[in-house]
Protein backbone atom coordinates (compact mmCIF):
# COMPACT_ATOMS: atom_id res chain seq x y z
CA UNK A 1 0.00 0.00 0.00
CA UNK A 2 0.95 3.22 -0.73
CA UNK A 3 1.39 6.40 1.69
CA UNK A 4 -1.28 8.04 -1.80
CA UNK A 5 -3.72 4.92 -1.17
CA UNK A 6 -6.29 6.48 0.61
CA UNK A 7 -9.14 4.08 -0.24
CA UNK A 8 -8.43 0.86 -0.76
CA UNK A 9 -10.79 -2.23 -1.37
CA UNK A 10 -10.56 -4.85 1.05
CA UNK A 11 -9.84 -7.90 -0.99
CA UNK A 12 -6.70 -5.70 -1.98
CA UNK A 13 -5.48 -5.67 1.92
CA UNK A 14 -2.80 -8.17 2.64
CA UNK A 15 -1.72 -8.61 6.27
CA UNK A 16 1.24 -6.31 5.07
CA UNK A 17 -1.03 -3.62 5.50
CA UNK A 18 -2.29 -4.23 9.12
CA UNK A 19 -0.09 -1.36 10.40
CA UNK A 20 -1.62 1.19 8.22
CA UNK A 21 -5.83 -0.12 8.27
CA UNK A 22 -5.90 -2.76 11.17
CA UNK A 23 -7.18 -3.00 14.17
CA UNK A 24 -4.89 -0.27 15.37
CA UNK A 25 -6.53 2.72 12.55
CA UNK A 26 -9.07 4.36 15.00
CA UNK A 27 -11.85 5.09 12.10
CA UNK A 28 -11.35 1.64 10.92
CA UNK A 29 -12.49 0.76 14.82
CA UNK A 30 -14.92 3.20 14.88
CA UNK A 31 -16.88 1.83 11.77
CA UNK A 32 -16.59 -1.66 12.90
CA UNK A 33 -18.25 -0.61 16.27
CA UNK A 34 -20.78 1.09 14.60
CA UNK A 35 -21.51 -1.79 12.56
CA UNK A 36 -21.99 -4.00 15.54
CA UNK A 37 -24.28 -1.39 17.24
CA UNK A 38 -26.16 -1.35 14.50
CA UNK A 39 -26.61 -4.63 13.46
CA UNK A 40 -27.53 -5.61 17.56
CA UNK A 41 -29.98 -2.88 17.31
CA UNK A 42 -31.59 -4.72 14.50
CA UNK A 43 -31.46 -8.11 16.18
CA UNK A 44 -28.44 -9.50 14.13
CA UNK A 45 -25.78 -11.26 14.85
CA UNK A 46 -22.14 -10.17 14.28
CA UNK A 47 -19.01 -12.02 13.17
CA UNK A 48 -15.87 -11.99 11.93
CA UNK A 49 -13.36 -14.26 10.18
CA UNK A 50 -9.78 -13.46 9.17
CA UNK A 51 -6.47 -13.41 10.07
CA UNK A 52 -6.60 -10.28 12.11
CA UNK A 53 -8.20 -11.34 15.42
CA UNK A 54 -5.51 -14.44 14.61
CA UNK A 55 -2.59 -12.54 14.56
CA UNK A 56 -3.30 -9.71 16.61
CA UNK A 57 -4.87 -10.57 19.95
CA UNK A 58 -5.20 -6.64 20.81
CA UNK A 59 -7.58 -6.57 17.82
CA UNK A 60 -9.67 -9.71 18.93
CA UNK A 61 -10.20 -7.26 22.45
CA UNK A 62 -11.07 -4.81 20.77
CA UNK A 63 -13.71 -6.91 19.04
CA UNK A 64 -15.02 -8.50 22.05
CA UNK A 65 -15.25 -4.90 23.89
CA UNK A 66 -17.29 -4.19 20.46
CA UNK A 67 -19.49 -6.68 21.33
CA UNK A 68 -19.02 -8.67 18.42
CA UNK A 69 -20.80 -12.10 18.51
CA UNK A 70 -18.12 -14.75 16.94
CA UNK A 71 -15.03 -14.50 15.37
CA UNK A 72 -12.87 -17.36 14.41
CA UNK A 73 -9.38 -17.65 14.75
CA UNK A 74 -5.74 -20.06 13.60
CA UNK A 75 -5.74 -23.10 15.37
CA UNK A 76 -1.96 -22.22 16.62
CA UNK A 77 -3.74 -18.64 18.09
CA UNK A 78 -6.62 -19.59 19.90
CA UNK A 79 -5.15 -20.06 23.34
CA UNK A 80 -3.65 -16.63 23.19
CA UNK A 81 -6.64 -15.22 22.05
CA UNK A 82 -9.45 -16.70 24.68
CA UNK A 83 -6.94 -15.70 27.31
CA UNK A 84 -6.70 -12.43 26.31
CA UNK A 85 -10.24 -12.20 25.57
CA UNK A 86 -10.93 -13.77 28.86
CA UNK A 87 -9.29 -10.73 30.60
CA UNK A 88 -11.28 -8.33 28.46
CA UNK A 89 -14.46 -9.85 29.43
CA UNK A 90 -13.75 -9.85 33.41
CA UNK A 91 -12.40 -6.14 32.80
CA UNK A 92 -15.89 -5.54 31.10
CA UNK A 93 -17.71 -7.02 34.03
């Protein structure tokens, strides 16, 4: 990606480009948390699948303090991720 890409579509994103549009891009956040609001407020179901959550646990937090409903992960990252997500969720409660 480019420092001129502004908008990119997102079966062009490679996991190169997590630093500049992951998890860690604060719009980027902000629309996916708007996007699970609004889907809950219409009785819907969120989830995700990807390598993101995968290979950046900070991102799967993020997610679960979203609210999102599922999101799969690697085999080889899940115990990192439900113990990470496991602190979110008794830091939520």
């Amino acid at each position: 990606m480019s420092n001129t890409d502004y908008i990119r579509w997102l079966e062009s994103l490679s996991n190169e480009d997590v630093p500049s549009v992951g998890g860690k891009n604060a719009s980027l956040g902000e629309m996916i948390r708007e996007l699970i609001q609004a889907a809950h407020r219409h009785g819907t179901k969120v989830g995700i699948c990807g390598q993101a959550p995968s290979d950046h646990s900070d991102f799967a937090a993020f997610l679960v303090q979203a609210e999102i409903d599922s999101m799969s992960l690697n085999p080889d990252s899940v115990l990192d991720v439900i113990q990470k997500v496991h602190k979110v969720e008794e830091e939520m409660n």
